[in-house]
Structures are given as structure tokens and as C-alpha cells.
C-alpha atoms as a PDB file:
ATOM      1  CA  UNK A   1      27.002 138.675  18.762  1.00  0.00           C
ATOM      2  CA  UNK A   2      30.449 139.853  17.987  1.00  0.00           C
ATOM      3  CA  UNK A   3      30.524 139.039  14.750  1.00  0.00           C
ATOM      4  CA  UNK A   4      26.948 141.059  13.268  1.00  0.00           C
ATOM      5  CA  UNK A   5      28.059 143.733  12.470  1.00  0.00           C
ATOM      6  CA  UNK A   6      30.509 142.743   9.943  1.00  0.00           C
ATOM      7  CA  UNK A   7      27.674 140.331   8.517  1.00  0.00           C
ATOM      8  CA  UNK A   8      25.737 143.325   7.645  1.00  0.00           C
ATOM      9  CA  UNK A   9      28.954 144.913   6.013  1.00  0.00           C
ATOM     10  CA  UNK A  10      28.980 141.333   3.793  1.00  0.00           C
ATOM     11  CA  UNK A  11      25.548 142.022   2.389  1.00  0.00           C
ATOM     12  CA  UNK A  12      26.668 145.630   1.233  1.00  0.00           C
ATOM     13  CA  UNK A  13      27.363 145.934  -2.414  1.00  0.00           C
ATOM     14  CA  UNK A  14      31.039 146.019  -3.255  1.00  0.00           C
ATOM     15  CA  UNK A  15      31.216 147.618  -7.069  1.00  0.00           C
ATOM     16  CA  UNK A  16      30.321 150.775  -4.942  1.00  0.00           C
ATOM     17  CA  UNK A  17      32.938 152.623  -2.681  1.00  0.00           C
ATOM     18  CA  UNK A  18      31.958 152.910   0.865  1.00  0.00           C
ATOM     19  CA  UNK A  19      32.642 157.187   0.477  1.00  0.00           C
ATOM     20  CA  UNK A  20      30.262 156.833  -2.496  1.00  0.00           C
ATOM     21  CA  UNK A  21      27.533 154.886  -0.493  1.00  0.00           C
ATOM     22  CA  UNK A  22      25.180 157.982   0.235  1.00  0.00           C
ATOM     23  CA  UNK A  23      25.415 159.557  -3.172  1.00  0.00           C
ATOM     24  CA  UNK A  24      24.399 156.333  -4.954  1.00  0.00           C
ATOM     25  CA  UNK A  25      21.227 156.018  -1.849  1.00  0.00           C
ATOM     26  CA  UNK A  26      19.942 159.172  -4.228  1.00  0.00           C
ATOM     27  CA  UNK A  27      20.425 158.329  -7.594  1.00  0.00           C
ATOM     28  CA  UNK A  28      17.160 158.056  -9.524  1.00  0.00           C
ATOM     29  CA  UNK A  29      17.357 155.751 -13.092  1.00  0.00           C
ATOM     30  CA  UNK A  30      16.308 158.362 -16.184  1.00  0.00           C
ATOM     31  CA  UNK A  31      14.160 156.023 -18.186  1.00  0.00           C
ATOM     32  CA  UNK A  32      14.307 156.619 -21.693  1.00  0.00           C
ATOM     33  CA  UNK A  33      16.619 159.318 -22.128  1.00  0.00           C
ATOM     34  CA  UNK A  34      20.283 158.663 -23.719  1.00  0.00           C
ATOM     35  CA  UNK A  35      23.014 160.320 -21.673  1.00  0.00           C
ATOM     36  CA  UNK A  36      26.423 160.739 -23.407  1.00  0.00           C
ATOM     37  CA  UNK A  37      29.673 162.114 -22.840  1.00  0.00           C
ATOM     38  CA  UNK A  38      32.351 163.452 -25.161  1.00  0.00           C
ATOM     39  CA  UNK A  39      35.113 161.518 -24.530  1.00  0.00           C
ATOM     40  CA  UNK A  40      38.802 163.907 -24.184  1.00  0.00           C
ATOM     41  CA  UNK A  41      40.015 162.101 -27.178  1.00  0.00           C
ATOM     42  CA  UNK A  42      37.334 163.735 -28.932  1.00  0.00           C
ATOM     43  CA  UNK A  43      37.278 166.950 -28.307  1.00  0.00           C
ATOM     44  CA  UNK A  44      38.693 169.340 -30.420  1.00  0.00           C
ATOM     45  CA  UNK A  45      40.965 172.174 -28.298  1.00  0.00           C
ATOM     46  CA  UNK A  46      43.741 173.291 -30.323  1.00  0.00           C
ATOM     47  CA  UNK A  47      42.784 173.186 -33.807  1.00  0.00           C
ATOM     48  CA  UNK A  48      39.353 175.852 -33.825  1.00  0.00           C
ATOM     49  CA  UNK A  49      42.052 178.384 -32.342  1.00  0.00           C
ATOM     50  CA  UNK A  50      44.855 177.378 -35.026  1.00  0.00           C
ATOM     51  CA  UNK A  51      42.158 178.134 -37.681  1.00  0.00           C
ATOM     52  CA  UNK A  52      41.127 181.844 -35.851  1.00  0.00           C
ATOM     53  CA  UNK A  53      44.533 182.749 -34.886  1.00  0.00           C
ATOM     54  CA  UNK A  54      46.161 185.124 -38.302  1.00  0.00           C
ATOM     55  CA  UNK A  55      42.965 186.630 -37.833  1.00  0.00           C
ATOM     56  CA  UNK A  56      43.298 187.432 -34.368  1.00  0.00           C
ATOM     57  CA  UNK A  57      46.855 187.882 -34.458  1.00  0.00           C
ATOM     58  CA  UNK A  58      45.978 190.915 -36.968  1.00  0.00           C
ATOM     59  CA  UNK A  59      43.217 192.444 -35.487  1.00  0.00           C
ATOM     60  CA  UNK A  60      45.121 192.880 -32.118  1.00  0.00           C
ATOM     61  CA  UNK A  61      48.130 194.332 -33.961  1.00  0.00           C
ATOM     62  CA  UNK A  62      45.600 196.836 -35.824  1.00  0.00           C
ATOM     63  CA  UNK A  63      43.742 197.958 -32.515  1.00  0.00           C
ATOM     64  CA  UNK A  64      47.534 198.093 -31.217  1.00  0.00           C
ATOM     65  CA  UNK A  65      48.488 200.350 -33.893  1.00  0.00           C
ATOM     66  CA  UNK A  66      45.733 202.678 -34.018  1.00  0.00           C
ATOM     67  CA  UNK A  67      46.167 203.068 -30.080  1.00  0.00           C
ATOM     68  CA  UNK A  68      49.869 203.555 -30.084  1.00  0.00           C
ATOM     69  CA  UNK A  69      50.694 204.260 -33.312  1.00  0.00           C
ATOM     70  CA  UNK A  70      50.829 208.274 -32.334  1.00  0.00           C
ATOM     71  CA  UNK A  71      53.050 207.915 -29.507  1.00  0.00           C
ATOM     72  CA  UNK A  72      55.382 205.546 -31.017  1.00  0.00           C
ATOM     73  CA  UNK A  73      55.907 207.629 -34.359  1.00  0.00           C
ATOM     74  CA  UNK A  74      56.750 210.412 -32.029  1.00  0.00           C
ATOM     75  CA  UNK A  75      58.867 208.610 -30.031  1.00  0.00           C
ATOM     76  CA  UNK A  76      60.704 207.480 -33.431  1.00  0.00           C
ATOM     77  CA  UNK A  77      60.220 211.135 -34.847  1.00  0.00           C
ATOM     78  CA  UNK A  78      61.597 213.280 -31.647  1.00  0.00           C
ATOM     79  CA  UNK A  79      64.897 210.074 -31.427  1.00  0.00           C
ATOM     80  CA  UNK A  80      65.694 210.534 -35.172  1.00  0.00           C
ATOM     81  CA  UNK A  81      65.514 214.441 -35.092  1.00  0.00           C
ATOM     82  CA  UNK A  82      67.579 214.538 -31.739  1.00  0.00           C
ATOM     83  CA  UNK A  83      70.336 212.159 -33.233  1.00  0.00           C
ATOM     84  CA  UNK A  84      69.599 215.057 -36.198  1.00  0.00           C
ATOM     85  CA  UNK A  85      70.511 217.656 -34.018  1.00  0.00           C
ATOM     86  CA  UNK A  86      73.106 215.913 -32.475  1.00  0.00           C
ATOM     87  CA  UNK A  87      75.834 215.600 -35.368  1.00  0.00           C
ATOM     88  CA  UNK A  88      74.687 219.373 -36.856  1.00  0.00           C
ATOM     89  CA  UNK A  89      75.765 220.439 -33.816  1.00  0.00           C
ATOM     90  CA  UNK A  90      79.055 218.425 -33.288  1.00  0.00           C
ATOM     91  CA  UNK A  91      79.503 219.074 -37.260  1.00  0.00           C
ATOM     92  CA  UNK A  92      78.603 222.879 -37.221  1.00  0.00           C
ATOM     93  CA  UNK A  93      80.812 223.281 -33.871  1.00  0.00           C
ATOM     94  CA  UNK A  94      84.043 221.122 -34.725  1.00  0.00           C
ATOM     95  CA  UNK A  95      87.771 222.932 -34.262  1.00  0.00           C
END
């Protein structure tokens, strides 16, 4: 008596793991209808965003520009003048 327990364990199928044993209890067959995967080797990641990227590369340096253009061309303009200003004065004020 000992021993039926593991006898019903034997009759078990053994292609399925034990952890998987209630999921597979569920599974219903799909007659008739083709199932498919895409297998990693060919799927295409890399290469659709190599082909978009001077494009996208572009239009994020326009929308940059038109957003900080302003600010940056004053930055540049108010650096320039100051350096400007800078040697007039040390020229203009030299002994």
C-alpha cells in the first residue's frame, strides 16, 4: 500500500513538467486554424529605424532650432558684443 502512490505518478505523462500540469488540464486543440510564430531570427529591429533615422535626426534638430534658436542667437549675440565691449574699453582706456 506503500508503494500507490508513486504508481499513479508512473502513469502521468512525462513530456509535460509537473509545474505545467494544470495549465495543459485546460488547453483546448484549435481545429483548423494555423498558428505561427515569427521566429527572433526573423524579425527585423534595427534596420526599419536605420532607414527613418536622417529623417528623424533632422526633424528633431529643426523643432530644436525653431524652439531655441532665439535664445541661443542671443546668448551668442549678448557674448560676442560683451567680448566687443570688453577690448573698446581696455583699448579706449589703455596708459
Amino acid at each position: 500500500m506503500a508503494l500507490r502512490g508513486s504508481l499513479i505518478r508512473l502513469a502521468e505523462r512525462a513530456d509535460v513538467q509537473p509545474a505545467l500540469k494544470k495549465m495543459w488540464k485546460k488547453h483546448y486543440k484549435i481545429d483548423g486554424r494555423v498558428t505561427q510564430h515569427l521566429s527572433p531570427f526573423e524579425q527585423n529591429i534595427v534596420s526599419p529605424m536605420m532607414k527613418t533615422m536622417p529623417e528623424k535626426i533632422a526633424e528633431k534638430a529643426r523643432s530644436f532650432l525653431l524652439e531655441a534658436g532665439a535664445g541661443l542667437g542671443f546668448g551668442l549675440f549678448v557674448f560676442y558684443w560683451a567680448d566687443w565691449k570688453y577690448t573698446d574699453i581696455a583699448y579706449h582706456h589703455r596708459a
